[in-house]
N, C-alpha and C. Protein backbone atom coordinates (compact mmCIF):
# COMPACT_ATOMS: atom_id res chain seq x y z
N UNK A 1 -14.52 -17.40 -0.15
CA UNK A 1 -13.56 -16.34 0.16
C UNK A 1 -14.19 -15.30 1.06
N UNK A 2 -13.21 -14.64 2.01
CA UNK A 2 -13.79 -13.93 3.08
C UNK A 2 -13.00 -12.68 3.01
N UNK A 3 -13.52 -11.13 3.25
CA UNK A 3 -12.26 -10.52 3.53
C UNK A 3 -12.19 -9.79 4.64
N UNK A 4 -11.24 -9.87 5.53
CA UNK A 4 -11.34 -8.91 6.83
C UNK A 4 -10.37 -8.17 7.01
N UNK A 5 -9.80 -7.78 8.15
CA UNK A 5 -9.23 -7.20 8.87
C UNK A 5 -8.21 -8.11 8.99
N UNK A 6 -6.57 -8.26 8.55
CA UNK A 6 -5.49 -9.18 9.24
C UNK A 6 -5.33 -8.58 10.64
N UNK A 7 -5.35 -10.47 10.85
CA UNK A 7 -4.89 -11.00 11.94
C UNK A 7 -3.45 -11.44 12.01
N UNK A 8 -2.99 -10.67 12.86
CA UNK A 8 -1.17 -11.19 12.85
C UNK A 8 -0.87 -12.47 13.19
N UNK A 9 -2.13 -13.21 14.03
CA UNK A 9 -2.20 -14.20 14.72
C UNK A 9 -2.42 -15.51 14.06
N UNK A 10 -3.45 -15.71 13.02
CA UNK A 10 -4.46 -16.23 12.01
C UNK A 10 -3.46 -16.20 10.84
N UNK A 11 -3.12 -14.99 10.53
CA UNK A 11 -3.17 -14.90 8.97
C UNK A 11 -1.26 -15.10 9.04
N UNK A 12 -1.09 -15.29 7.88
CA UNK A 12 0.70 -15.69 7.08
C UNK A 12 0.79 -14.25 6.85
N UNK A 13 1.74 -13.44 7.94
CA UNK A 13 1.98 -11.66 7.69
C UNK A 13 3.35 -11.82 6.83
N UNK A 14 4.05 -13.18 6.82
CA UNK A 14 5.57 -13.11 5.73
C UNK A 14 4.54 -12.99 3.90
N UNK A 15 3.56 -14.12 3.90
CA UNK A 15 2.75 -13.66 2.56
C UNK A 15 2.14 -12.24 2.56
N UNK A 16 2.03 -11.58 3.80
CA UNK A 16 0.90 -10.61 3.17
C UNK A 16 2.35 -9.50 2.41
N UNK A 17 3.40 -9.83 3.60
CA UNK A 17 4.30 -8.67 3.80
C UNK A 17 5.21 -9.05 1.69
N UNK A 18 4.97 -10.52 1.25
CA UNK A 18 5.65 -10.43 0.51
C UNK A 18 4.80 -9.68 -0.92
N UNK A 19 3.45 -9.65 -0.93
CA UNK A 19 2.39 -9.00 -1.94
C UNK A 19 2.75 -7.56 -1.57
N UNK A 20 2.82 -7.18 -0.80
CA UNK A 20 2.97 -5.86 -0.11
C UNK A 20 4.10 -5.22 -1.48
N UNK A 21 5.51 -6.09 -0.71
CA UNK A 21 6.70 -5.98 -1.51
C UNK A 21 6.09 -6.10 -3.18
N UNK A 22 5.49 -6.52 -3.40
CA UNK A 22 5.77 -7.06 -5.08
C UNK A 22 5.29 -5.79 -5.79
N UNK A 23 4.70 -5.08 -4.91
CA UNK A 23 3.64 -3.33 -5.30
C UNK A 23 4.55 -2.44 -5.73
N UNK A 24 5.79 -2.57 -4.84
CA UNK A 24 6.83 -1.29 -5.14
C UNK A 24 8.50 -2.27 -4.41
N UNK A 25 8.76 -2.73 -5.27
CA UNK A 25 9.96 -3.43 -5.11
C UNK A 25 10.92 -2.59 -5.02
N UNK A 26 11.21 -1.67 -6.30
CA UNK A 26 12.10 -0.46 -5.64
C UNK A 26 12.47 0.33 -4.66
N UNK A 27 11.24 0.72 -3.96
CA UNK A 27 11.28 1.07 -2.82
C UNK A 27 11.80 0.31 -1.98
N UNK A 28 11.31 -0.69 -1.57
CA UNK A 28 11.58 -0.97 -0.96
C UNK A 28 13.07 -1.99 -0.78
N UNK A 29 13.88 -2.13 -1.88
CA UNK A 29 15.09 -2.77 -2.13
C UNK A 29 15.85 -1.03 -1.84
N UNK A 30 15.09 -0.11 -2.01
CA UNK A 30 16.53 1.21 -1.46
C UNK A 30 16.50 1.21 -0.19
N UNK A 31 14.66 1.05 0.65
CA UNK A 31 14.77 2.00 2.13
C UNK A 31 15.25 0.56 3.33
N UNK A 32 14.67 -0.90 2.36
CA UNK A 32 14.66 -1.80 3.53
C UNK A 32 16.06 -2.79 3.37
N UNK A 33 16.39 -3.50 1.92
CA UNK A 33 17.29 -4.19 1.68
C UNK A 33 17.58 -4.46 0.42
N UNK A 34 18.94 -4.64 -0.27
CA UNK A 34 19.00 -4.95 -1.67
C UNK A 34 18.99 -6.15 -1.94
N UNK A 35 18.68 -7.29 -1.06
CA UNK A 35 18.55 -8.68 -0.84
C UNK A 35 16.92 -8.71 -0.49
N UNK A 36 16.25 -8.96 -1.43
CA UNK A 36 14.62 -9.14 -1.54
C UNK A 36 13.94 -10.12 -0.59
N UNK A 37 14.58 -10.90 0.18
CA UNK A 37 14.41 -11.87 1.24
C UNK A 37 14.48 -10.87 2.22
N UNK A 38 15.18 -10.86 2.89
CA UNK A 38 16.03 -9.70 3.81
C UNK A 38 14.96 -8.40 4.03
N UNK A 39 14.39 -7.93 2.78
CA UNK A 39 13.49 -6.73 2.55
C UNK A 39 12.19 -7.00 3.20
N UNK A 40 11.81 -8.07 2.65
CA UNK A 40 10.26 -8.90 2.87
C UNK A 40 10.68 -9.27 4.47
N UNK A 41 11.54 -9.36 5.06
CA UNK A 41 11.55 -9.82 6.52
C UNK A 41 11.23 -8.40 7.28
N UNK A 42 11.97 -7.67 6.89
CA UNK A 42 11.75 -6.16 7.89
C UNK A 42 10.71 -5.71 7.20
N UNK A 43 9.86 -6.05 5.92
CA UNK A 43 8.59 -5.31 6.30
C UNK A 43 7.46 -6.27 6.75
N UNK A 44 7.93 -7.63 7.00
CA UNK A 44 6.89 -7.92 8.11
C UNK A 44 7.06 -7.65 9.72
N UNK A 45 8.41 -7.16 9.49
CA UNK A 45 8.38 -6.53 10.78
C UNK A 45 7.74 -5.37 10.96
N UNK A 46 7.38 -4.10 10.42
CA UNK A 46 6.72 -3.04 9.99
C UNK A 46 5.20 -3.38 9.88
N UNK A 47 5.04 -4.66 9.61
CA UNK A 47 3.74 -5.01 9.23
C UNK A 47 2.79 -5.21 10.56
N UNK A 48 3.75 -6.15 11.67
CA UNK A 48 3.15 -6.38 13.01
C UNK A 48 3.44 -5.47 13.77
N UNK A 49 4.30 -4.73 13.51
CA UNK A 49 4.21 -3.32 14.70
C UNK A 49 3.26 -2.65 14.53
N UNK A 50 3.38 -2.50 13.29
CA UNK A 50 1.20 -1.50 13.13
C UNK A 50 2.04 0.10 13.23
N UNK A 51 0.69 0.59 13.38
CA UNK A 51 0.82 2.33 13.64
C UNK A 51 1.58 2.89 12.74
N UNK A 52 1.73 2.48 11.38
CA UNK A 52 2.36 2.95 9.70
C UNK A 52 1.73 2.74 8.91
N UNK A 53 1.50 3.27 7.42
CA UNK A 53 0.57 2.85 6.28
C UNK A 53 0.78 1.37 6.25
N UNK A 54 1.74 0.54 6.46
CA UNK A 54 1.75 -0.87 5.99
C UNK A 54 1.35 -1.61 7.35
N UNK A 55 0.73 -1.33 8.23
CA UNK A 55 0.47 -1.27 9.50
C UNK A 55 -0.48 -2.67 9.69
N UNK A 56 -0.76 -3.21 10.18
CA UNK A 56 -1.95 -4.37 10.33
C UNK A 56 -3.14 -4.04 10.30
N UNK A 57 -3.07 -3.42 11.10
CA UNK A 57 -4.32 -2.26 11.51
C UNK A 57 -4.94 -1.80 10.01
N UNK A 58 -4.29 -1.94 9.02
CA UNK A 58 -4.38 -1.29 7.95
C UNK A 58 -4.50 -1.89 6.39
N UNK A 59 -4.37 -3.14 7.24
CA UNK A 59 -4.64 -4.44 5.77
C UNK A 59 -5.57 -4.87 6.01
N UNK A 60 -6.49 -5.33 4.83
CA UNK A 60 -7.29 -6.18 4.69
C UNK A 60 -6.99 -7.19 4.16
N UNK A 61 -7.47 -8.74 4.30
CA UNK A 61 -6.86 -9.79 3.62
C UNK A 61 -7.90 -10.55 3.03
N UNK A 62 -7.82 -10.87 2.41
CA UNK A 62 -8.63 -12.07 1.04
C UNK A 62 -8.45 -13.59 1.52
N UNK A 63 -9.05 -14.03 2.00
CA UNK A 63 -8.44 -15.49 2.51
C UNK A 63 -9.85 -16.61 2.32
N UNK A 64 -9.66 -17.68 2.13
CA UNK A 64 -10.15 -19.02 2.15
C UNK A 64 -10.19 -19.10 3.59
N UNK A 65 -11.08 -20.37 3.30
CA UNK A 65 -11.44 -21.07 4.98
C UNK A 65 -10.60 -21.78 5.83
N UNK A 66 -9.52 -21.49 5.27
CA UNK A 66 -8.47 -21.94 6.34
C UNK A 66 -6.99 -20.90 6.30
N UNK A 67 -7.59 -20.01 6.26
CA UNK A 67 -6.79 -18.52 6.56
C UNK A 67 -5.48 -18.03 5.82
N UNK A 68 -5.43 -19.04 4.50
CA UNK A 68 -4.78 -18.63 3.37
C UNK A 68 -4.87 -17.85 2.94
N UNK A 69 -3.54 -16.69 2.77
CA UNK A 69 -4.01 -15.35 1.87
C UNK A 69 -3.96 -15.51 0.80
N UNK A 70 -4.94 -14.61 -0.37
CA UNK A 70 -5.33 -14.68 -1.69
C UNK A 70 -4.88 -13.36 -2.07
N UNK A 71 -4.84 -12.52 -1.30
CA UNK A 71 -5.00 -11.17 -2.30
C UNK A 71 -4.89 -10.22 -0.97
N UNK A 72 -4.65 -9.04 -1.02
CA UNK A 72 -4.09 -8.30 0.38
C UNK A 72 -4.79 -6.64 -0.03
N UNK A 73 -5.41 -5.79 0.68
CA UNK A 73 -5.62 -4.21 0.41
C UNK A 73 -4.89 -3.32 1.57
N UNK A 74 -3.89 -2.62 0.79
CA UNK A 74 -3.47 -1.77 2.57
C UNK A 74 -4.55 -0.51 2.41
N UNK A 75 -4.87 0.39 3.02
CA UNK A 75 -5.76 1.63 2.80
C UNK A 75 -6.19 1.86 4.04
N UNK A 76 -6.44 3.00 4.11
CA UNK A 76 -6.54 4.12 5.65
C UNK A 76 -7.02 5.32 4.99
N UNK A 77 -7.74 5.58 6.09
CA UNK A 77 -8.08 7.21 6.09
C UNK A 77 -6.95 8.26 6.67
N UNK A 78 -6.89 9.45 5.79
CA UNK A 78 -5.84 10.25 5.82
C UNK A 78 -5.98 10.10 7.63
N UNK A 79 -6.60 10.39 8.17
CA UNK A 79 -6.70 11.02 9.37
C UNK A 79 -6.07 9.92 10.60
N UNK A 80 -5.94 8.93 9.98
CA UNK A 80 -5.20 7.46 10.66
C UNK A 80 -3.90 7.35 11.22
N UNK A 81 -3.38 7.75 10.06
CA UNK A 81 -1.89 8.26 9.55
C UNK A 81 -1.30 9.27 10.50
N UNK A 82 -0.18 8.93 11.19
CA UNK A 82 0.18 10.42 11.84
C UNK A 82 1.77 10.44 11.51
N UNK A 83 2.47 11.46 11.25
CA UNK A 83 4.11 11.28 11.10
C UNK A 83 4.53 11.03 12.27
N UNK A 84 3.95 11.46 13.51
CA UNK A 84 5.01 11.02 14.51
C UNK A 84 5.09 9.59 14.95
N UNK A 85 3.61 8.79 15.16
CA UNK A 85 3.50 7.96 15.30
C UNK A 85 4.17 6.61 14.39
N UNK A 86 3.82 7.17 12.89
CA UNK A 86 4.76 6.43 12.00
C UNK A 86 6.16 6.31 12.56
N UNK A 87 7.19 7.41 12.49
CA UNK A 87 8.25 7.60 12.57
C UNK A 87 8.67 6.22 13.65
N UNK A 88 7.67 6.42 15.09
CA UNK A 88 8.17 5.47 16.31
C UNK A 88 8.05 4.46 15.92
N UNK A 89 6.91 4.09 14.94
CA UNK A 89 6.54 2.53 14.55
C UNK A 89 7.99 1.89 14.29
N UNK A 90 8.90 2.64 12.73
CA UNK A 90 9.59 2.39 12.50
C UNK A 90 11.06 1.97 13.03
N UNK A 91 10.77 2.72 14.03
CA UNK A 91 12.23 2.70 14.83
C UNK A 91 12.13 1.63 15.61
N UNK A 92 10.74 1.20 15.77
CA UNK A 92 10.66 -0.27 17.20
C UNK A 92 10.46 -1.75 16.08
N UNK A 93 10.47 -1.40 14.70
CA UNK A 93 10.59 -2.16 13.36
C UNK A 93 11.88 -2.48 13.06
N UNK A 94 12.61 -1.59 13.23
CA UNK A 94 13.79 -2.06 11.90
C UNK A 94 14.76 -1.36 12.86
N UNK A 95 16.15 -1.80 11.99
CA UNK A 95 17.57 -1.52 12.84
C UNK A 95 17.81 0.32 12.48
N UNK A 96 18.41 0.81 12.91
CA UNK A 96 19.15 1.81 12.97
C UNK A 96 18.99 2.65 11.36
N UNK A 97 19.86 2.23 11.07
CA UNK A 97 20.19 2.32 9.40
C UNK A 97 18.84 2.29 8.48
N UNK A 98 18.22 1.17 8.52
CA UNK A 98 16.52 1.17 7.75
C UNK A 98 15.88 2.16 8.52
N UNK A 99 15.85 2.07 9.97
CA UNK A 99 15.21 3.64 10.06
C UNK A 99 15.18 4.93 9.80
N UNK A 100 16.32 5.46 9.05
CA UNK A 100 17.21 6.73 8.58
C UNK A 100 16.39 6.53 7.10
N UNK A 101 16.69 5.28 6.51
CA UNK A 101 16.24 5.55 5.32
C UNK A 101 15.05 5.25 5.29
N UNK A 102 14.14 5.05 6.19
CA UNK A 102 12.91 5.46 5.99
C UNK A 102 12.14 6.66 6.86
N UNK A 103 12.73 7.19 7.57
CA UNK A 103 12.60 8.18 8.25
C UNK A 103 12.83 9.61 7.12
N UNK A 104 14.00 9.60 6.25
CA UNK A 104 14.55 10.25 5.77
C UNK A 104 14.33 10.03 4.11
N UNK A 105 14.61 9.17 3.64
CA UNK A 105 14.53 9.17 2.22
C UNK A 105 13.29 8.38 1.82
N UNK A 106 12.41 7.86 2.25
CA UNK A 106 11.13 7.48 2.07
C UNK A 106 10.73 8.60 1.38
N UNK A 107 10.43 9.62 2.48
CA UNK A 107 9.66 10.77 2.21
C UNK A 107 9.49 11.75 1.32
N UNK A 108 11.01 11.59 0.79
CA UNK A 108 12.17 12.59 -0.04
C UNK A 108 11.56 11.59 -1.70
N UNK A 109 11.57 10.04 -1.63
CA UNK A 109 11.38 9.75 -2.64
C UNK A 109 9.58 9.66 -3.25
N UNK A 110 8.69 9.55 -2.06
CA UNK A 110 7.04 9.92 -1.85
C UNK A 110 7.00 11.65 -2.35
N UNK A 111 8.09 12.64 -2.07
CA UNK A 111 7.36 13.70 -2.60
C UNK A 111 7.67 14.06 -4.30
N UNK A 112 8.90 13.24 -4.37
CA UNK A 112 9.15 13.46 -5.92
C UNK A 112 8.87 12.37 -6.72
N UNK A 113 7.73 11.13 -6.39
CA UNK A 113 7.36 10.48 -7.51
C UNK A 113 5.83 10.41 -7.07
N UNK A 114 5.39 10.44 -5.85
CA UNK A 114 3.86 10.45 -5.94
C UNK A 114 3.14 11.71 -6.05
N UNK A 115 2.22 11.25 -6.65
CA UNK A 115 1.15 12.35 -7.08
C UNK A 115 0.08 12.88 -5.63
N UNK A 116 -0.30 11.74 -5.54
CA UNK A 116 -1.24 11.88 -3.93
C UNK A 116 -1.14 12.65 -2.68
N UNK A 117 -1.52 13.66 -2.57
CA UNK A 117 -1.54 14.43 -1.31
C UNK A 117 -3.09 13.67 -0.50
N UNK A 118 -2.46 13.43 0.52
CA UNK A 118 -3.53 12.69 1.15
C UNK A 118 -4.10 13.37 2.49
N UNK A 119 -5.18 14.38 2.73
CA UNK A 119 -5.78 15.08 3.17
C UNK A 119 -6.92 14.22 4.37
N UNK A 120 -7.09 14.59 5.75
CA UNK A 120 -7.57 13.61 6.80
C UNK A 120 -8.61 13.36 6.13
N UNK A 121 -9.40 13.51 5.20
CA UNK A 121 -10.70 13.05 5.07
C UNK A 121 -11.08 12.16 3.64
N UNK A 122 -9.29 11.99 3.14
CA UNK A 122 -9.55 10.88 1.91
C UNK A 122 -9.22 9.75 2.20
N UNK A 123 -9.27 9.08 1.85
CA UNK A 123 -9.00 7.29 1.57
C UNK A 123 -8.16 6.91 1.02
N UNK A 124 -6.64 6.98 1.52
CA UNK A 124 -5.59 6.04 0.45
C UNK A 124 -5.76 4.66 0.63
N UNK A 125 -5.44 4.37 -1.01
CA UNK A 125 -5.35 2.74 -1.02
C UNK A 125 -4.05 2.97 -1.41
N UNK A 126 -2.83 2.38 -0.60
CA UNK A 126 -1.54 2.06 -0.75
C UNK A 126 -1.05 0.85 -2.03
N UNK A 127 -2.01 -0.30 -1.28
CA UNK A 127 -1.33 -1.40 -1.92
C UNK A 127 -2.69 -2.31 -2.20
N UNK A 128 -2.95 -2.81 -3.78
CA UNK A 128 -3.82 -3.98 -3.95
C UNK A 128 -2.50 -4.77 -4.53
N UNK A 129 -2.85 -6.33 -3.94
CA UNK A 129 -2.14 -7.15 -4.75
C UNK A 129 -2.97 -8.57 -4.63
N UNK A 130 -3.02 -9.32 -5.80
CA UNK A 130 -3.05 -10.75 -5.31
C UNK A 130 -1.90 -11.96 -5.70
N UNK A 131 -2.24 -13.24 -5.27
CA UNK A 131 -1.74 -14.26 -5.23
C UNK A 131 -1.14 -14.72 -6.97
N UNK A 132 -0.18 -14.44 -7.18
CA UNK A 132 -0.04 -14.62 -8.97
C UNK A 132 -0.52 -15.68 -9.74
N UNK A 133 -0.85 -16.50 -8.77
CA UNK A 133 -1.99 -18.10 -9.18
C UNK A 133 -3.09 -17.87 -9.05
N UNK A 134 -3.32 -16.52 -8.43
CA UNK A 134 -5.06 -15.95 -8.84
C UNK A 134 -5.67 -14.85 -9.06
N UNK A 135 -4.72 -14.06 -9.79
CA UNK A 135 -5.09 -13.00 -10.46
C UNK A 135 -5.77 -13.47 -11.99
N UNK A 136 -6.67 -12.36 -11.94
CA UNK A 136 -7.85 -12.54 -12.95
C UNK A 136 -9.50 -13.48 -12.69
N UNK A 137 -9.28 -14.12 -10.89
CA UNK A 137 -10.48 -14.80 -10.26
C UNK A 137 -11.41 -13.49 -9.79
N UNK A 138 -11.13 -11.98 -9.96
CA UNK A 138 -11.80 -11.62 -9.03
C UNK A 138 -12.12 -11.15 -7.85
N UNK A 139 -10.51 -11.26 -7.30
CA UNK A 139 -10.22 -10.91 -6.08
C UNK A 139 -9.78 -9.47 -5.98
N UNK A 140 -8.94 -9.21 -6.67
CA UNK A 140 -8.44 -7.64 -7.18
C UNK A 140 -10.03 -7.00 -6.42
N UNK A 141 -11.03 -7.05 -7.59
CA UNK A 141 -12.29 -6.44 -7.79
C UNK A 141 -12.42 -6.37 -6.26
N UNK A 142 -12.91 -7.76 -5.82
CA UNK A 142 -13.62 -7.59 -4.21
C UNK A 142 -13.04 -6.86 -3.22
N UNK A 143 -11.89 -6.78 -3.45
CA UNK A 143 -10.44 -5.74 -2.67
C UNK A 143 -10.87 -4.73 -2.52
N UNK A 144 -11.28 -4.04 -4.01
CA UNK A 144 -11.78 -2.75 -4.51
C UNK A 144 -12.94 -1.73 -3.79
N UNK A 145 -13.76 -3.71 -3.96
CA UNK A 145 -15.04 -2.60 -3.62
C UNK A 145 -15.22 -2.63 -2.01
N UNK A 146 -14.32 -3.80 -1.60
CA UNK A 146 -14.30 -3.44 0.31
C UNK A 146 -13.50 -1.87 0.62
N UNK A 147 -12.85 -1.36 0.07
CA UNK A 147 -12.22 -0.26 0.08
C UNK A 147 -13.62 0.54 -0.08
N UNK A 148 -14.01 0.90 -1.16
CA UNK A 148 -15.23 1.82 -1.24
C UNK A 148 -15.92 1.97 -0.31
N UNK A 149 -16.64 0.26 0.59
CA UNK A 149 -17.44 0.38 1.19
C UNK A 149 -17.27 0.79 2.85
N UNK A 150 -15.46 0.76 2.88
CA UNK A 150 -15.19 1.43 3.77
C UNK A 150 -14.88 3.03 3.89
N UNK A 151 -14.38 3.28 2.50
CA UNK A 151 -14.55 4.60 2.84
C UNK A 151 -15.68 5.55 2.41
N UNK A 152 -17.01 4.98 2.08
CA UNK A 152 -17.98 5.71 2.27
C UNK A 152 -18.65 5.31 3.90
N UNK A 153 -18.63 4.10 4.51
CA UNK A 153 -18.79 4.15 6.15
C UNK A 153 -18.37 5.04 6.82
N UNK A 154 -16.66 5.73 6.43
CA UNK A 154 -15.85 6.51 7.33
C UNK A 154 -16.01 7.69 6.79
N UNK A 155 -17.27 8.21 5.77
CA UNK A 155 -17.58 9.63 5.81
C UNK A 155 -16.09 10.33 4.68
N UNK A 156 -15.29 9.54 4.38
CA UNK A 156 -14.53 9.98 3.20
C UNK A 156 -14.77 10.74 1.79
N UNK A 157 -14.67 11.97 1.58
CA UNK A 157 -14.81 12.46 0.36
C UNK A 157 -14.53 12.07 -1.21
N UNK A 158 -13.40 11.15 -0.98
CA UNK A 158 -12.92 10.79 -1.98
C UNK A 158 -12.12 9.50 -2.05
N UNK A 159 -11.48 8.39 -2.73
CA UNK A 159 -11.10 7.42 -2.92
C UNK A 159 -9.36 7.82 -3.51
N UNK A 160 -7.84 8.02 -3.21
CA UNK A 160 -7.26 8.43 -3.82
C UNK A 160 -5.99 7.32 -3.79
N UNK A 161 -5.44 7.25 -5.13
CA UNK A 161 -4.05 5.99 -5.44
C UNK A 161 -3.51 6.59 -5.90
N UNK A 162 -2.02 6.04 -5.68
CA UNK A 162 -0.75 6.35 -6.95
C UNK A 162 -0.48 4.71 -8.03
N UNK A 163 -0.69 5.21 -9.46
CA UNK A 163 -0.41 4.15 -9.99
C UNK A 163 1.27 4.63 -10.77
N UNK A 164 2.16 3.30 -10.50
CA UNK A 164 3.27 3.94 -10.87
C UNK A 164 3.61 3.70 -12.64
N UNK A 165 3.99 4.67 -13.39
CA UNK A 165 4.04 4.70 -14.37
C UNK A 165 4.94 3.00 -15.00
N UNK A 166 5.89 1.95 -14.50
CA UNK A 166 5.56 0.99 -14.40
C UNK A 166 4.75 0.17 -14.87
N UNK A 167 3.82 0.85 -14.13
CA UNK A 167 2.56 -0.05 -13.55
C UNK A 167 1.28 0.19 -14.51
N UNK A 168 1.59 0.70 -15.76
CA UNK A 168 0.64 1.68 -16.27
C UNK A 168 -0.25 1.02 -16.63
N UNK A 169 -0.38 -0.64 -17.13
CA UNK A 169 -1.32 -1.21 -17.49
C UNK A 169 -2.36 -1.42 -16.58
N UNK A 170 -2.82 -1.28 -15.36
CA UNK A 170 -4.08 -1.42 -14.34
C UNK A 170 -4.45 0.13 -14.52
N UNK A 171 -4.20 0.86 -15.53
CA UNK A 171 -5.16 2.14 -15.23
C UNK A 171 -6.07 2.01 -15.62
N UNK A 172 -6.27 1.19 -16.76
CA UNK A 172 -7.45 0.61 -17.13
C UNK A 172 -8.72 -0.29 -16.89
N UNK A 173 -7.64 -0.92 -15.68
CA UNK A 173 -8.90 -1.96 -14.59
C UNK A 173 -9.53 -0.32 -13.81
N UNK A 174 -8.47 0.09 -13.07
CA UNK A 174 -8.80 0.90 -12.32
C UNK A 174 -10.12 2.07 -12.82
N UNK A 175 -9.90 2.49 -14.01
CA UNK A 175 -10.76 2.79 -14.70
C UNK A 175 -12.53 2.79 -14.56
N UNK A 176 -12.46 1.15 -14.91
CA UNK A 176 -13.41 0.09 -15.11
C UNK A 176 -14.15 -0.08 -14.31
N UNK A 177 -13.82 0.38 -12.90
CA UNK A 177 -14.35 0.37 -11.70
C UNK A 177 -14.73 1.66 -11.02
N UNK A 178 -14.73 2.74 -12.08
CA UNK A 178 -15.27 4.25 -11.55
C UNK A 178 -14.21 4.75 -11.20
N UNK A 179 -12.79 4.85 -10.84
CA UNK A 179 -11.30 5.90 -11.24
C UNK A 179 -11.35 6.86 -12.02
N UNK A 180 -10.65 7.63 -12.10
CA UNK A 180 -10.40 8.74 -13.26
C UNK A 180 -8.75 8.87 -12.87
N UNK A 181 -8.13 9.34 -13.76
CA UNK A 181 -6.63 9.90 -13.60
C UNK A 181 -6.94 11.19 -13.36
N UNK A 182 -6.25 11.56 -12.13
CA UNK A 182 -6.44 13.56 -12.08
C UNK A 182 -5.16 14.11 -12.25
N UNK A 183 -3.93 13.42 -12.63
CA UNK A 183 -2.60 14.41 -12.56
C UNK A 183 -1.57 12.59 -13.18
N UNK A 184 -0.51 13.38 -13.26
CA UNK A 184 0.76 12.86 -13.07
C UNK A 184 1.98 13.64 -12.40
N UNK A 185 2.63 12.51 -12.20
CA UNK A 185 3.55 13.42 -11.10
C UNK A 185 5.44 12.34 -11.98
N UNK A 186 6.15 13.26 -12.73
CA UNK A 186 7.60 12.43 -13.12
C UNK A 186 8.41 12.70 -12.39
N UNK A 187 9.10 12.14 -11.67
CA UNK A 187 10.75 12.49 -11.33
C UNK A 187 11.65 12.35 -11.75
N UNK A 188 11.88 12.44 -13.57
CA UNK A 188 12.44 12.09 -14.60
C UNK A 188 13.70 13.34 -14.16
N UNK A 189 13.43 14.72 -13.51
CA UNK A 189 13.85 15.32 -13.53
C UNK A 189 15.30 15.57 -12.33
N UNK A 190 14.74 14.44 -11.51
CA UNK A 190 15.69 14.40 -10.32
C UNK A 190 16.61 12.87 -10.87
N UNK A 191 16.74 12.87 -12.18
CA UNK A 191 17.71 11.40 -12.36
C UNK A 191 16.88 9.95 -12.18
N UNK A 192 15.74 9.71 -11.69
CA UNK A 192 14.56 8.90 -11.14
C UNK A 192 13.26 8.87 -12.46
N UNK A 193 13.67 7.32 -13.16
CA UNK A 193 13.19 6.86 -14.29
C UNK A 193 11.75 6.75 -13.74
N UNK A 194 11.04 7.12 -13.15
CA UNK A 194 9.78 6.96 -12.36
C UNK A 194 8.76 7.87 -12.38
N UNK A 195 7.49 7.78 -11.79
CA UNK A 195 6.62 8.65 -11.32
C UNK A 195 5.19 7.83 -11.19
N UNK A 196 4.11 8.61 -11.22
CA UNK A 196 3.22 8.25 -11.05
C UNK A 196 1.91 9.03 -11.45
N UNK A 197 0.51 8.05 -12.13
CA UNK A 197 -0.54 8.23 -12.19
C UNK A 197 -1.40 8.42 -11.12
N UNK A 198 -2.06 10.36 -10.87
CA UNK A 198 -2.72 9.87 -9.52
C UNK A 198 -4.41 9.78 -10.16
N UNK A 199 -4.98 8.95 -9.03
CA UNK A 199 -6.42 8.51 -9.42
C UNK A 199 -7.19 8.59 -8.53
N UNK A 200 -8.69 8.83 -8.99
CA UNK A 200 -9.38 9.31 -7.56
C UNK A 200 -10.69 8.61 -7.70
N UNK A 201 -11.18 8.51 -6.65
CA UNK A 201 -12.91 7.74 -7.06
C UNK A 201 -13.87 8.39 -6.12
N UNK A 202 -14.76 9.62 -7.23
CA UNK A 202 -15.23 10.35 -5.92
C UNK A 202 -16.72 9.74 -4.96
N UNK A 203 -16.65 10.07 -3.61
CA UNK A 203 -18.21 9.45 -3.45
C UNK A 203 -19.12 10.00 -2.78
């Protein structure tokens, strides 16, 4: 197993784009499609345009020797990230309508369930996922620590995730691997059964 940088070219971006999806299905069944096929298509469209957190530029992939994906990491340094640039990504991504709702209610639903303020000099990890035929090999882990070892290269202060309450059982991998929980963030209060564990890994 190898992990690099996806290649839009090399690598299966409908698999990476569908691990992507499996992280936050909600989301993405409000901003992209309520037909989960349909969803996973426009965010591999999002995926090869680049210049957005789910960006190419911005995955790492887990793959075998013949360029099978295993396991996927999105993560960037705050300073990567720009709103305007996002915004255009999206619009040369998706139709009309998905652009509004991600232009517009993405953001609206990121400030009332995530915890993470992401500052140019931290390290979000967006999305770990692997292959559901090989979770528990190990791959998760190696995901992990290529993240670390990139953001102590890029001079990053800190390591920062949203785990969604959901999702609550990996706080404990996350843990396991030097994490701490520093907050929670509910949007129980805006009608939104949701929120999130934020976690940090300092270095």
């Amino acid at each position: 197993m190898k992990i690099q940088k996806l290649d839009i070219d090399s690598h299966d971006t409908k698999k990476v784009s569908e691990l992507i999806y499996e992280t936050d299905e909600d989301l993405f069944l409000t901003v992209l499609d309520k037909d989960s096929e349909k969803a996973v298509e426009k965010l591999q469209n999002i995926v090869e345009t680049g210049k957005n957190p789910y960006g190419h530029e911005n995955i790492q992939v887990a793959s075998n020797g013949n360029h099978e994906v295993l396991g996927i990491l999105t993560a960037f340094k705050g300073e990567d990230v720009r709103h305007a640039e996002e915004i255009k990504s999206y619009f040369r991504a998706v139709n009309f309508n998905n652009f509004l709702k991600l232009a517009l209610v993405k953001p609206v639903i990121d400030r009332m369930v995530a915890f993470a303020e992401v500052k140019d000099e931290d390290y979000y990890i967006g999305n770990i996922a692997v292959d559901e035929d090989l979770r528990g090999d190990g791959i998760g882990s190696e995901l992990l620590q290529k993240a670390k070892k990139d953001a102590k290269d890029r001079g990053c202060n800190r390591i920062i995730l949203d785990v969604l309450f959901s999702n609550e059982r990996v706080v404990p991998w996350y843990e396991s691997h030097g994490f701490e929980v520093c907050g929670k963030k509910s949007a129980k209060k805006f009608g939104i059964n949701e929120g999130t564990f934020g976690m940090e890994y300092k270095l």
